[in-house]
Protein backbone atom coordinates (compact mmCIF):
# COMPACT_ATOMS: atom_id res chain seq x y z
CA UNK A 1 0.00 0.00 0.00
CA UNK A 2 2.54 2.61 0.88
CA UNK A 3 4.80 1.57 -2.49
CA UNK A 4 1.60 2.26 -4.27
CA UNK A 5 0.77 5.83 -2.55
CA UNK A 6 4.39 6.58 -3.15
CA UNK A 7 4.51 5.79 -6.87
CA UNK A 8 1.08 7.58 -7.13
CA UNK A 9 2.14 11.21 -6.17
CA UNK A 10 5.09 10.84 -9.20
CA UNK A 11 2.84 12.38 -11.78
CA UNK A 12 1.82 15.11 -9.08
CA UNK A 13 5.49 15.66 -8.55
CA UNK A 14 6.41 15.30 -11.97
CA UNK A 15 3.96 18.36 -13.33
CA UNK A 16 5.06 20.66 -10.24
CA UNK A 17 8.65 20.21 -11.49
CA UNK A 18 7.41 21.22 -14.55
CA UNK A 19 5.89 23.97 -13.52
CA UNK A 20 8.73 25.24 -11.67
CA UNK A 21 10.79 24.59 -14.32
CA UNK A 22 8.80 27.33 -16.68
CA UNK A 23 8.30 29.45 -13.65
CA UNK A 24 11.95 30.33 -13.50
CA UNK A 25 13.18 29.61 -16.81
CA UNK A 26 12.92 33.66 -17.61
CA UNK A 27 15.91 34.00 -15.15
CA UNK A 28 18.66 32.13 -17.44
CA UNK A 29 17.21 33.37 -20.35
CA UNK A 30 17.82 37.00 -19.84
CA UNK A 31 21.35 36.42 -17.86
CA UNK A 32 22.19 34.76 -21.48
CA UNK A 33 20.20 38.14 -23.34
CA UNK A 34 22.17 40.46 -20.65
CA UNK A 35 25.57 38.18 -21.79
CA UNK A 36 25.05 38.94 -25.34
CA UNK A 37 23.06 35.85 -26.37
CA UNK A 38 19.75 37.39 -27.48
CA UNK A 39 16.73 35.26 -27.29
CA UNK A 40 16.75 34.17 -30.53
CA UNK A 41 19.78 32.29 -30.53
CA UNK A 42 19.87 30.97 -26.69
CA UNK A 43 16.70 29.30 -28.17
CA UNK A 44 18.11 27.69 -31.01
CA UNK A 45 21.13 26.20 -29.17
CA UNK A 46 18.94 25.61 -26.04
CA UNK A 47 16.74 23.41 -27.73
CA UNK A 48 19.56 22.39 -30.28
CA UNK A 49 20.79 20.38 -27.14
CA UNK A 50 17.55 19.01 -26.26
CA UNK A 51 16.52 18.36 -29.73
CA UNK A 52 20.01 16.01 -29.85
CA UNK A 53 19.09 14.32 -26.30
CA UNK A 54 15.81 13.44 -27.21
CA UNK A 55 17.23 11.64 -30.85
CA UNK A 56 19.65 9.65 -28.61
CA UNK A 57 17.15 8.62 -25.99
CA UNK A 58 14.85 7.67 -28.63
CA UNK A 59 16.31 6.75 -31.43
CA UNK A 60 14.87 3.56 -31.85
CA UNK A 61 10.94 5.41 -32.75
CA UNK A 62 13.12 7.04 -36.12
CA UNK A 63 11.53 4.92 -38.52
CA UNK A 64 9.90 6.31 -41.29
CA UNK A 65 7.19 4.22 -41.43
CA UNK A 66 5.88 5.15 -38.50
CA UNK A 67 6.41 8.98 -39.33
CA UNK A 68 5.00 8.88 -42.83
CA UNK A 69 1.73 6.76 -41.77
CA UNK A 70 -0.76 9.43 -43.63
CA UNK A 71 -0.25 11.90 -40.61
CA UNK A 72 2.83 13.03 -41.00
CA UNK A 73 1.39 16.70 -41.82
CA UNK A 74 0.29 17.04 -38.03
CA UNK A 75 3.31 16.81 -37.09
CA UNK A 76 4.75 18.74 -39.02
CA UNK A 77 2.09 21.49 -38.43
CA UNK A 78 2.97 20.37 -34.68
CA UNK A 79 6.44 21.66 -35.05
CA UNK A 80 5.78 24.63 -36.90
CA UNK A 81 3.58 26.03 -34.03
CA UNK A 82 5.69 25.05 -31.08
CA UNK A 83 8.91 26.62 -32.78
CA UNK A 84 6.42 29.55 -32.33
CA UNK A 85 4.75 29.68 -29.38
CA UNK A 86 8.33 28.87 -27.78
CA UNK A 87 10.21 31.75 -29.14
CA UNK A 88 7.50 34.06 -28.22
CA UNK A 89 7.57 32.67 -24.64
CA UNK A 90 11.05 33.04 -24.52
CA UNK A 91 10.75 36.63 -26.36
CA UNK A 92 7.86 38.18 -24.21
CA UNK A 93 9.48 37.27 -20.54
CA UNK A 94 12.94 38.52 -21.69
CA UNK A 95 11.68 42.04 -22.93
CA UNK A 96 8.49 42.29 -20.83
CA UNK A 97 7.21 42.36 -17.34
CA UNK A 98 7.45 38.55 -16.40
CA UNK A 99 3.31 38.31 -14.61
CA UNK A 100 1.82 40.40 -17.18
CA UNK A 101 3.27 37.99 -20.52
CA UNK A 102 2.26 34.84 -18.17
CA UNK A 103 -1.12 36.17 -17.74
CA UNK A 104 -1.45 36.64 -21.30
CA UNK A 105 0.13 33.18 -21.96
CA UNK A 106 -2.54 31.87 -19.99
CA UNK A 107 -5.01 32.81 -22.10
CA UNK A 108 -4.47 29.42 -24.17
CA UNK A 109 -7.33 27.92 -22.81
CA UNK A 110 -9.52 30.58 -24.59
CA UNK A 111 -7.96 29.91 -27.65
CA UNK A 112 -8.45 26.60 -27.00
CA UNK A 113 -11.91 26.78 -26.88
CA UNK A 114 -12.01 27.68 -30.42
CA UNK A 115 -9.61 25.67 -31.71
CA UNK A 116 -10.88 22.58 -30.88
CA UNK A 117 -14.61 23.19 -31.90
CA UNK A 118 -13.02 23.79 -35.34
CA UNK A 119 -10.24 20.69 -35.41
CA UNK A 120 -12.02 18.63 -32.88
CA UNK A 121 -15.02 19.38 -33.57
CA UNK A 122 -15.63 19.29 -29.36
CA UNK A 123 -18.82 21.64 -28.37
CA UNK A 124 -19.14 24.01 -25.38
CA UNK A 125 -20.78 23.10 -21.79
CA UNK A 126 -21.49 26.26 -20.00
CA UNK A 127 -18.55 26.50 -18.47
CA UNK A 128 -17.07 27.26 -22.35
CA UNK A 129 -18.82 30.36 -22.11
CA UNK A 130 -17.92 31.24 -18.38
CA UNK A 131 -14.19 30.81 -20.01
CA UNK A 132 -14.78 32.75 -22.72
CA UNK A 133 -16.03 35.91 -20.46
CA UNK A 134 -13.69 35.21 -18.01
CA UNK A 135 -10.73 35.05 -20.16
CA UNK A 136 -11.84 38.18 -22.25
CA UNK A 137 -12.29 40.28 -19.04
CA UNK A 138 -9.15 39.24 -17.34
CA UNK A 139 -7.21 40.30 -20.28
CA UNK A 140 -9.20 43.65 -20.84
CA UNK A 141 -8.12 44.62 -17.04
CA UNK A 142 -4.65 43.39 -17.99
CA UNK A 143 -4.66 45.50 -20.93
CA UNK A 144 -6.50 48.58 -20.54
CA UNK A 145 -4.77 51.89 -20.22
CA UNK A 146 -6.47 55.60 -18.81
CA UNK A 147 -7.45 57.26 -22.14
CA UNK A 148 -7.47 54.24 -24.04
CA UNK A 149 -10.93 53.32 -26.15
CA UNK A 150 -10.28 49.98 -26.41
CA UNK A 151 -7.55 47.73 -24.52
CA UNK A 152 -4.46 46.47 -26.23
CA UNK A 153 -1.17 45.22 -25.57
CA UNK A 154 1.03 48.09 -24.64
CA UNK A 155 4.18 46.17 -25.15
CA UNK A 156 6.80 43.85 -27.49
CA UNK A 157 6.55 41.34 -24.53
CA UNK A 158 2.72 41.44 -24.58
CA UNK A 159 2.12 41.17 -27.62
CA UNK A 160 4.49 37.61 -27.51
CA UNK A 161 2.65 36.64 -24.36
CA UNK A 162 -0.41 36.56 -26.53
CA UNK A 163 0.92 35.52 -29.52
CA UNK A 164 2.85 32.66 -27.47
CA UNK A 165 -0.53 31.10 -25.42
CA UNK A 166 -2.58 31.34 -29.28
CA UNK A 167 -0.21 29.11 -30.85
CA UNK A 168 0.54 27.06 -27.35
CA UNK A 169 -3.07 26.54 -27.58
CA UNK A 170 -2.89 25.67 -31.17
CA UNK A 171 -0.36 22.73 -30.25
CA UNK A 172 -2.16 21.15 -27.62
CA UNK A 173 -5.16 20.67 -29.91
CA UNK A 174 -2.93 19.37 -33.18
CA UNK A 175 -1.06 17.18 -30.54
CA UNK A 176 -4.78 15.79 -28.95
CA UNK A 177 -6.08 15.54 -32.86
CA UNK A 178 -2.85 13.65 -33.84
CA UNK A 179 -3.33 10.29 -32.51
CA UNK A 180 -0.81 8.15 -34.82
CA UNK A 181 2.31 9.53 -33.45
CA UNK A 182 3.46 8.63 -30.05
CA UNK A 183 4.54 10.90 -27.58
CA UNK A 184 8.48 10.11 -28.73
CA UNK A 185 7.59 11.57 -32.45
CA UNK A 186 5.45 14.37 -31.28
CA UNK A 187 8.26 15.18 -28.97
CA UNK A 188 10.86 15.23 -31.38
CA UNK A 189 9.15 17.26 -33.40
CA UNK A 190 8.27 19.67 -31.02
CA UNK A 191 11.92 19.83 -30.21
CA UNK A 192 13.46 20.14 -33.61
CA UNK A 193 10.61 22.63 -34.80
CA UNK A 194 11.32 25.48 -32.11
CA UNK A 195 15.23 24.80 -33.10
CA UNK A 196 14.62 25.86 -36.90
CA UNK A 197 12.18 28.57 -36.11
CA UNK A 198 14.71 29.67 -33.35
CA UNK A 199 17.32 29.50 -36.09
CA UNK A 200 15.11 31.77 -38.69
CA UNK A 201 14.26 34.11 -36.26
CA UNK A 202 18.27 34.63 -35.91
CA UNK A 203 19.11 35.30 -38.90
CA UNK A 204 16.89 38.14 -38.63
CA UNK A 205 19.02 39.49 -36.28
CA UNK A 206 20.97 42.70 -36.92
CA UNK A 207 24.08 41.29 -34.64
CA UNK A 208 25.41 38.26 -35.71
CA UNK A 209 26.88 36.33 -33.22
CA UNK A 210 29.80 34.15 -33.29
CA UNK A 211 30.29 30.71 -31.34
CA UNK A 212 33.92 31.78 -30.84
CA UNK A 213 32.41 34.92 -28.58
CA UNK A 214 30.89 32.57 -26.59
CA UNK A 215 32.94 31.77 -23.48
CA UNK A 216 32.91 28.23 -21.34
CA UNK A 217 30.77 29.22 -18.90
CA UNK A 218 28.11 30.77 -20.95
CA UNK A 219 28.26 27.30 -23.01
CA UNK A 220 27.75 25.58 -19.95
CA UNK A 221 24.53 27.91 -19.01
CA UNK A 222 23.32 27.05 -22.34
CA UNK A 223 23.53 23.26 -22.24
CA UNK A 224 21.83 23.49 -18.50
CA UNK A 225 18.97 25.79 -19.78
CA UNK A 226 18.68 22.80 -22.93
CA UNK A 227 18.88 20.03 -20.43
CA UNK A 228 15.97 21.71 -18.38
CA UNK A 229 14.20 22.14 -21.14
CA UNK A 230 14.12 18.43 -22.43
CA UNK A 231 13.61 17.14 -18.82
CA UNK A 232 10.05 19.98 -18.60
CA UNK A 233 9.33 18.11 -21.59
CA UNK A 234 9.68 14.51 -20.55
CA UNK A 235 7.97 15.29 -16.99
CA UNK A 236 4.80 17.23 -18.20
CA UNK A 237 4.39 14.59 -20.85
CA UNK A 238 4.48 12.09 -18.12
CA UNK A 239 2.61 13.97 -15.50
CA UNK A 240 0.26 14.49 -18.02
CA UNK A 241 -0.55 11.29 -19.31
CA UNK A 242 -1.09 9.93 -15.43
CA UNK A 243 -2.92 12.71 -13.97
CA UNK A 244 -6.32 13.57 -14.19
CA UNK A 245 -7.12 17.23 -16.47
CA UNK A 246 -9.17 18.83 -13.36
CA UNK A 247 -5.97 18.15 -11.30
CA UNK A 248 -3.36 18.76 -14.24
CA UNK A 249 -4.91 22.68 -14.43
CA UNK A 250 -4.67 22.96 -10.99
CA UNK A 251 -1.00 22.15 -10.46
CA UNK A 252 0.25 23.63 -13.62
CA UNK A 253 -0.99 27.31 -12.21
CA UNK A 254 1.70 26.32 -9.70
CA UNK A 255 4.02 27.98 -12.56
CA UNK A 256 2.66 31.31 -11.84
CA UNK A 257 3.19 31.00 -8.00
CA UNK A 258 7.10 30.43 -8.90
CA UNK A 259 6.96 33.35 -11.27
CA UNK A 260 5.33 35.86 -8.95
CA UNK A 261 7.76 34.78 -6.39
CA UNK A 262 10.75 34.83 -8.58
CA UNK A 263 10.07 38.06 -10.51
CA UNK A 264 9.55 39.85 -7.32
CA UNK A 265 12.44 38.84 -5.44
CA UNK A 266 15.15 38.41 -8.22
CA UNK A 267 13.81 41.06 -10.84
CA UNK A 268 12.23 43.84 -8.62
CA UNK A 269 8.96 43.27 -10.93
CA UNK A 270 5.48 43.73 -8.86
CA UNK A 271 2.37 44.08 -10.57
CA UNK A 272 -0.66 46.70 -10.39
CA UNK A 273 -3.78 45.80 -8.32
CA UNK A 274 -5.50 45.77 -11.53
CA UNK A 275 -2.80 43.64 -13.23
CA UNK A 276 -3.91 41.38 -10.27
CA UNK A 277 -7.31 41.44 -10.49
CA UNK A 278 -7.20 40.58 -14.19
CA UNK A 279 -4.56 37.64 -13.73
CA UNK A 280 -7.08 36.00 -11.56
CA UNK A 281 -9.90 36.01 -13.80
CA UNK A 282 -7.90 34.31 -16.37
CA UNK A 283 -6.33 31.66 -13.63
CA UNK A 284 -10.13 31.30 -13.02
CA UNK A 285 -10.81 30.21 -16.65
CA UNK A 286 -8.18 27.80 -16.35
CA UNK A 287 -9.43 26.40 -13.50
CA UNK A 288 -12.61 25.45 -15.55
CA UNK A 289 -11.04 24.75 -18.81
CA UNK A 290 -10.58 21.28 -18.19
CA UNK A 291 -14.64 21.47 -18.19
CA UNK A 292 -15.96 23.61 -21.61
CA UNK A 293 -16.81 20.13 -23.36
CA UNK A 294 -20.27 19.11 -23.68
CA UNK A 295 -20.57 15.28 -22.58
């Protein structure tokens, strides 16, 4: 009995290291952006290194008949999006206030919403709706400036909080619709696609940079920052896959508990009341996400 309790809190444990994982991830990433590194490229090499952990650990799913088995286009699609949402993330908590891009990140589940009625074809319960206002009036308090008709985002790094939790949401969806790829593939391809759009978004960069500027130690924050990113990966897809979606929503907001905590204390960032009062409407939304379906 106590061997089975044990074993049963892993997939608790394994989505609050998760959690924690995002929750502090902004810190490295802007010590690399303050080194020189923009976010651009500590992405690409970041996930570079995870992308070539994740081939060695499972390079016995590489066959290409399980790839191209008439759903290879999701996964492609799959990879596409992620390479997105990703460098957005990464993007909006380097150059904006860390809460207020989380917040808007969190908005996923609304996008959710409509994503899957249109892929999944999945209709709304009335707690869809109570998302849907929710979400919408979190975001307007988040958003909305004195002397402004109409709230938008006021920022680079809100902007790529929203644009990161539309095409996060986006993911999840292609990744429930795609159901002839195992959790290997879809990894894999989540993995390589935020290396190649990390890569494209660097060559957009006005300031090349060259590996040979890049000192040990800052190589050695770079492969720690990839090797937390594959483990996130490999414990949310666990946690995930064991743990119940009610309880999953719940224990993924622990992410924002880190980054409230962390932003605070190591970045001097504190939010507005309003800021506040908006962020919990939209954790409030997520709390009922897991519950928009009509049965």
């Amino acid at each position: 009995m106590l061997v089975e309790q044990k074993y049963s809190k892993l997939p608790a444990l394994a989505l609050l290291l998760g959690a924690a994982i995002w929750g502090t991830v902004w810190l490295p990433y802007r010590m690399l952006d303050q080194a020189g590194i923009g976010g651009e490229y500590a992405t690409t090499i970041t996930y570079f290194f995870a992308l070539v952990l994740g081939l060695t650990l499972f390079s016995n799913r590489l066959r290409l008949t399980k790839i191209f088995n008439g759903e290879a286009h999701l996964l492609l699609w799959i990879a596409l999006f992620a390479g997105i949402a990703n460098i957005a993330y990464i993007l909006g908590v380097i150059h904006g206030e860390i809460m207020r891009v989380l917040f808007l990140f969190y908005l996923a589940p609304l996008w959710t919403i409509f994503f899957a009625r249109i892929l999944l074809n999945e209709r709304l319960s009335v707690y869809g709706y109570f998302v849907i206002a929710m979400s919408l009036m979190g975001a307007a308090f988040i958003l909305w400036q004195p002397g402004q008709s109409f709230p938008l985002p006021q920022s680079y790094g809100d902007w790529m909080g929203l644009l990161g939790g539309f095409t996060f949401a986006l993911v999840n969806v292609l990744v429930r619709k795609d159901q002839a790829h195992d959790v290997a593939l879809k990894s894999i391809a989540i993995w390589l696609g935020i290396t190649l759009v990390g890569f494209a978004c660097s060559l957009q960069v006005s300031e090349p940079l060259s590996v040979t500027d890049i000192g040990l130690d800052l190589w050695m924050l770079l492969l720690a920052v990839g090797l937390m990113m594959f483990i996130s990966s490999l414990v949310l897809q666990y946690g995930l896959t064991y743990t119940s979606a009610n309880r999953a929503v719940v224990i993924l907001l622990f992410e924002l508990v880190v980054a409230a905590v962390t932003a605070y204390f190591l970045a001097n960032e504190a939010m507005t009341s309003r800021e506040w009062i908006g962020g919990l409407m939209i954790i409030s939304a997520a709390l009922f996400s897991s519950k928009v379906n009509r049965v």
